[in-house]
Structures are given as C-alpha cells and as structure tokens.
C-alpha atoms as a PDB file:
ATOM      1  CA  UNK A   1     104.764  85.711  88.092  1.00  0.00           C
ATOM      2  CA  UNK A   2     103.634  85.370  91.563  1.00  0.00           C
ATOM      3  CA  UNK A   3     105.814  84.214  93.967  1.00  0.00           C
ATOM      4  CA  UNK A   4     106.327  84.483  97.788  1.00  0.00           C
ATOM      5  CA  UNK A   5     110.264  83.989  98.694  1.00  0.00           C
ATOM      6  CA  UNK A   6     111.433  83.558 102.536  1.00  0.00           C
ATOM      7  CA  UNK A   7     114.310  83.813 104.061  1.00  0.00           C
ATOM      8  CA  UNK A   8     116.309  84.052 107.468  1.00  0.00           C
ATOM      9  CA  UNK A   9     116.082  80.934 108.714  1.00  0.00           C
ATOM     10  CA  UNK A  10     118.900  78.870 110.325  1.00  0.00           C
ATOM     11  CA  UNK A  11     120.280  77.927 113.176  1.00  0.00           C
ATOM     12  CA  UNK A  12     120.134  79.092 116.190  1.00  0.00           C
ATOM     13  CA  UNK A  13     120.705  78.225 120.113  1.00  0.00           C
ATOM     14  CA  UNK A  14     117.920  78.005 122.559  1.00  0.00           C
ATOM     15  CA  UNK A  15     116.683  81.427 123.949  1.00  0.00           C
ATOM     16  CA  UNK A  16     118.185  82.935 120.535  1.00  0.00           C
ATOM     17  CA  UNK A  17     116.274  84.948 118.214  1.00  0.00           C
ATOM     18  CA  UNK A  18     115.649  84.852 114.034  1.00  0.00           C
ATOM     19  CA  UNK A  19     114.045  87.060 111.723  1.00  0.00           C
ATOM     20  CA  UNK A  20     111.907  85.545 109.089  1.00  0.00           C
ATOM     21  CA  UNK A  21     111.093  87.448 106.369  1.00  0.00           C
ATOM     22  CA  UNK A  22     109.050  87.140 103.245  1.00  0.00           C
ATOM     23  CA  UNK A  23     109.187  88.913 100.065  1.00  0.00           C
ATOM     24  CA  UNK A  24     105.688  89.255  97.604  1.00  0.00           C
ATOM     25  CA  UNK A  25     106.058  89.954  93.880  1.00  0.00           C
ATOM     26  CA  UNK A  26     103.789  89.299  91.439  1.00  0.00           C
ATOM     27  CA  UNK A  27     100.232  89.811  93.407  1.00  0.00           C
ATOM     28  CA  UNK A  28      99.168  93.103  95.562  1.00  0.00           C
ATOM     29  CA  UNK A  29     100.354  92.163  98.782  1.00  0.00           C
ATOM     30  CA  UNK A  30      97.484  94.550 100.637  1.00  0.00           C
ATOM     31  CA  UNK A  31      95.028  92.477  99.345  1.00  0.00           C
ATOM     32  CA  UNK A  32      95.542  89.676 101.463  1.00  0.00           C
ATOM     33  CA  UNK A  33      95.945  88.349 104.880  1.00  0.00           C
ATOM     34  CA  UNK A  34      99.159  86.873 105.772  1.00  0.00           C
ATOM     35  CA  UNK A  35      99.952  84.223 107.378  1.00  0.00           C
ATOM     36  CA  UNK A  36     103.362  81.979 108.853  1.00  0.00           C
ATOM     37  CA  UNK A  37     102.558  78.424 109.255  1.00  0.00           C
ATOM     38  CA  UNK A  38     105.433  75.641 110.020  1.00  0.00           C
ATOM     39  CA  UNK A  39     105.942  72.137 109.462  1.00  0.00           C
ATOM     40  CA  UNK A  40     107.512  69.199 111.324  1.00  0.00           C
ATOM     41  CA  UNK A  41     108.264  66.244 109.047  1.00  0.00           C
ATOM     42  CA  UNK A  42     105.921  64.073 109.739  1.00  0.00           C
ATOM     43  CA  UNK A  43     103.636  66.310 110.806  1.00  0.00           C
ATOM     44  CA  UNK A  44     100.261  68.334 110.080  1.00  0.00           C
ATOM     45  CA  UNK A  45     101.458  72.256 109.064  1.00  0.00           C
ATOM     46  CA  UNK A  46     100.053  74.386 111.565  1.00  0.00           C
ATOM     47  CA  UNK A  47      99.457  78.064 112.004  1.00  0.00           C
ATOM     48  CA  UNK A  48     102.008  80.108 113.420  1.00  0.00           C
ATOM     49  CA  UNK A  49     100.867  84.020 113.217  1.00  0.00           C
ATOM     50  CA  UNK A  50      98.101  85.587 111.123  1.00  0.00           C
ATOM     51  CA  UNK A  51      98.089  89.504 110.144  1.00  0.00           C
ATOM     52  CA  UNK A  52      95.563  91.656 108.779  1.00  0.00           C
ATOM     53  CA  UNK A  53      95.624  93.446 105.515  1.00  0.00           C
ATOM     54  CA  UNK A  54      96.015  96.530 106.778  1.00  0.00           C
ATOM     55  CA  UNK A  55      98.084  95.132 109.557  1.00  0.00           C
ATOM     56  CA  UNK A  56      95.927  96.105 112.317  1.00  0.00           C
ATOM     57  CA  UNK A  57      95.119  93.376 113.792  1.00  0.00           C
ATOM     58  CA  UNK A  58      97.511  89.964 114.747  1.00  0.00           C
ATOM     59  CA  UNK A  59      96.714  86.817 116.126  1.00  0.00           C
ATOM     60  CA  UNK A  60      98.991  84.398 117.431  1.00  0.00           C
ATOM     61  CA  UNK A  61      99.285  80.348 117.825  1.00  0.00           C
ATOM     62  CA  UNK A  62      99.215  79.753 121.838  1.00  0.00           C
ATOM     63  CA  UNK A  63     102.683  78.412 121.461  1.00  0.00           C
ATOM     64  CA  UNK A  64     104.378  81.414 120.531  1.00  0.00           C
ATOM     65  CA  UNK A  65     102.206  83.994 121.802  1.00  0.00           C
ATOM     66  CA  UNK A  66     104.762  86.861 123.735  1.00  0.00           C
ATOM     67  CA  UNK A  67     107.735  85.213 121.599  1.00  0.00           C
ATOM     68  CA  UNK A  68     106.784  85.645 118.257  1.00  0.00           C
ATOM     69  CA  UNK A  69     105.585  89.188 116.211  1.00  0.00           C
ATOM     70  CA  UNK A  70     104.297  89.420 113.057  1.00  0.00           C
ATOM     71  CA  UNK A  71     104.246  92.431 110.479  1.00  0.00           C
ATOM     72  CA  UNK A  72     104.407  93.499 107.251  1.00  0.00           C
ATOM     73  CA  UNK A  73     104.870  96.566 104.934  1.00  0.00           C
ATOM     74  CA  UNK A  74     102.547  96.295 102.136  1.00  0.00           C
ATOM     75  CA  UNK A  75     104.460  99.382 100.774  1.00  0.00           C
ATOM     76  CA  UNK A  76     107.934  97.336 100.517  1.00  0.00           C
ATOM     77  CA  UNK A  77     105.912  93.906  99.572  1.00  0.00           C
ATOM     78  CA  UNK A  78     106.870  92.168 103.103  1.00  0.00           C
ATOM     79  CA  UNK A  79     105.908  89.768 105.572  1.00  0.00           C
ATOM     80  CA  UNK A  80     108.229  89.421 108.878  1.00  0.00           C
ATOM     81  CA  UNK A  81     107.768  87.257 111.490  1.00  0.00           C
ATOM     82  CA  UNK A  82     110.129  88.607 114.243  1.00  0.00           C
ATOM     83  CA  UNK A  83     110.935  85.230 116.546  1.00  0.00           C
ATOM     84  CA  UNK A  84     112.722  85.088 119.896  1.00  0.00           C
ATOM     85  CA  UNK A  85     113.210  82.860 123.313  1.00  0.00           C
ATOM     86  CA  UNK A  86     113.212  80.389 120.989  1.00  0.00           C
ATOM     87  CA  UNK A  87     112.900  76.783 122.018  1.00  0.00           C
ATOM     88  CA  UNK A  88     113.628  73.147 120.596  1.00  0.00           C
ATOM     89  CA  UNK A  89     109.742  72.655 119.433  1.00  0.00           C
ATOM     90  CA  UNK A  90     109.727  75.487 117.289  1.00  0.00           C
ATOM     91  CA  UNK A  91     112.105  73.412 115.262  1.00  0.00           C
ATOM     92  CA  UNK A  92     110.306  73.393 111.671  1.00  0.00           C
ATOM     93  CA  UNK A  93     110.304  74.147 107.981  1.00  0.00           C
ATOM     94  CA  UNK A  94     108.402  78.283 107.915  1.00  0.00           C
ATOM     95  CA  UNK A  95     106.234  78.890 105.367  1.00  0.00           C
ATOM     96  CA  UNK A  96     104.495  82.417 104.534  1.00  0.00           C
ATOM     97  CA  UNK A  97     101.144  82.410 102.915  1.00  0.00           C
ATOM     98  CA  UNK A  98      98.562  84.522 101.112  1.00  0.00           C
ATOM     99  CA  UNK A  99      95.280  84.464 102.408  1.00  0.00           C
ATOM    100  CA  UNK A 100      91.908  85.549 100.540  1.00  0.00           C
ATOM    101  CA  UNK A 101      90.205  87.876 103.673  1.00  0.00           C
ATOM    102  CA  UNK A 102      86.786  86.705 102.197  1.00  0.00           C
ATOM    103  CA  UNK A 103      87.066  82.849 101.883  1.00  0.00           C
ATOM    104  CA  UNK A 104      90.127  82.602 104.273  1.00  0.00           C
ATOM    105  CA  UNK A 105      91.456  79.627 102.004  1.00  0.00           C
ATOM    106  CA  UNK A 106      95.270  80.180 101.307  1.00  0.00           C
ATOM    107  CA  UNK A 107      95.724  81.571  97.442  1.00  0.00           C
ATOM    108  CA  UNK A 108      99.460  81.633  97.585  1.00  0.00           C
ATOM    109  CA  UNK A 109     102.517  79.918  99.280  1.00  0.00           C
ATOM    110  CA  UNK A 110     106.320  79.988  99.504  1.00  0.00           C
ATOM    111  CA  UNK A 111     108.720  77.502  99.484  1.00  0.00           C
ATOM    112  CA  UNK A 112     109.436  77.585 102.846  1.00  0.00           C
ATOM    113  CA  UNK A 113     112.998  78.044 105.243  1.00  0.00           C
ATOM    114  CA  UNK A 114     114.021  75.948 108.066  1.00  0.00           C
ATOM    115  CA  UNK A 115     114.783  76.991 111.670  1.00  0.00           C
ATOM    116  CA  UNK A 116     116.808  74.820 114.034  1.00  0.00           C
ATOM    117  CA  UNK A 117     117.019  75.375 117.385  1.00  0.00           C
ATOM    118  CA  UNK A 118     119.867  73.252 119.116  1.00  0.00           C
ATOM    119  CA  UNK A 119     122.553  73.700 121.149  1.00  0.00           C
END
C-alpha cells in the first residue's frame, strides 16, 4: 500500500522553527522527485520546496528561500523539510508529494499536517 505520512507540525511562535517530516512506504522513494506544497483554506495549494531524486539539486518558493531546507534519505524512505524564522503567512496545512521526474505531474500525496505560527 502506498502511502506518504507527515508529521511535525504544530505550533509554534514567530521566528521559531519546525521540522516536517515525511515518511514513504509502499513505492521506491528514489524514483521520484519530492515535493512540500501548503495550503491556506481558501486558497490555491502552492509549492513550497522541490528536491531531486538523487537529492542534488533543491529549489525553493521565493517566500521561503534562506528559511526553509529540504532533504531526504531515500535510504530511510524520507522527506524533511527543515523550517525556521518562521512567520504568520507560512500559516498552512503541509503536504509532501511524489513527483514523476518525466511528466512532473504529482503520482502520490499525503494527508497533510498543519503549522501555526502565532504568538
């Protein structure tokens, strides 16, 4: 069964820092590109952080770029998105996702965890 779990999410004060992770079972992780998208109610989900297969190369949404990492170990089956100096706007349900590296449509998604950042 495939299935794509995250976790860490809570909340947290502005300027604080969470670790996102999320687990792969099911599928061979170093197959695809990953990717963490969020989602405001209300709102289109957008992009967050993209990582190769391999994990060579990253790209970031301008928004968090210098706040936010990306990585993964395809040997343990994980996806981390390493967040700090975080602010109000990056408020949002995180979602991990599969991506094929040939069509770059998403194959696979988790069920997401939410962040809050308030004081």
């Amino acid at each position: 069964q495939v299935q794509l779990v995250e976790s860490g999410g809570g909340l947290v004060q502005p300027g604080g820092s969470l670790r996102l992770s999320c687990a792969a079972s099911g599928f061979t992780l170093s197959n695809y590109t990953m990717s963490w998208y969020r989602q405001v109610l209300g709102k289109e989900r957008e992009v967050v952080a993209t990582i190769t297969r391999s994990g060579g190369g990253t790209n970031y949404a301008d928004s968090v770029k210098g706040r936010f990492t990306i990585s993964r170990d395809n040997a343990k089956k994980t996806v981390t998105l390493q967040m700090t100096s975080l602010k109000p706007g990056d408020t949002a349900m995180y979602y991990c996702s599969a991506i094929n590296p040939f069509t770059g449509g998403n194959v696979y998604w988790g069920q997401g965890t939410q962040v809050t950042v308030s004081s």
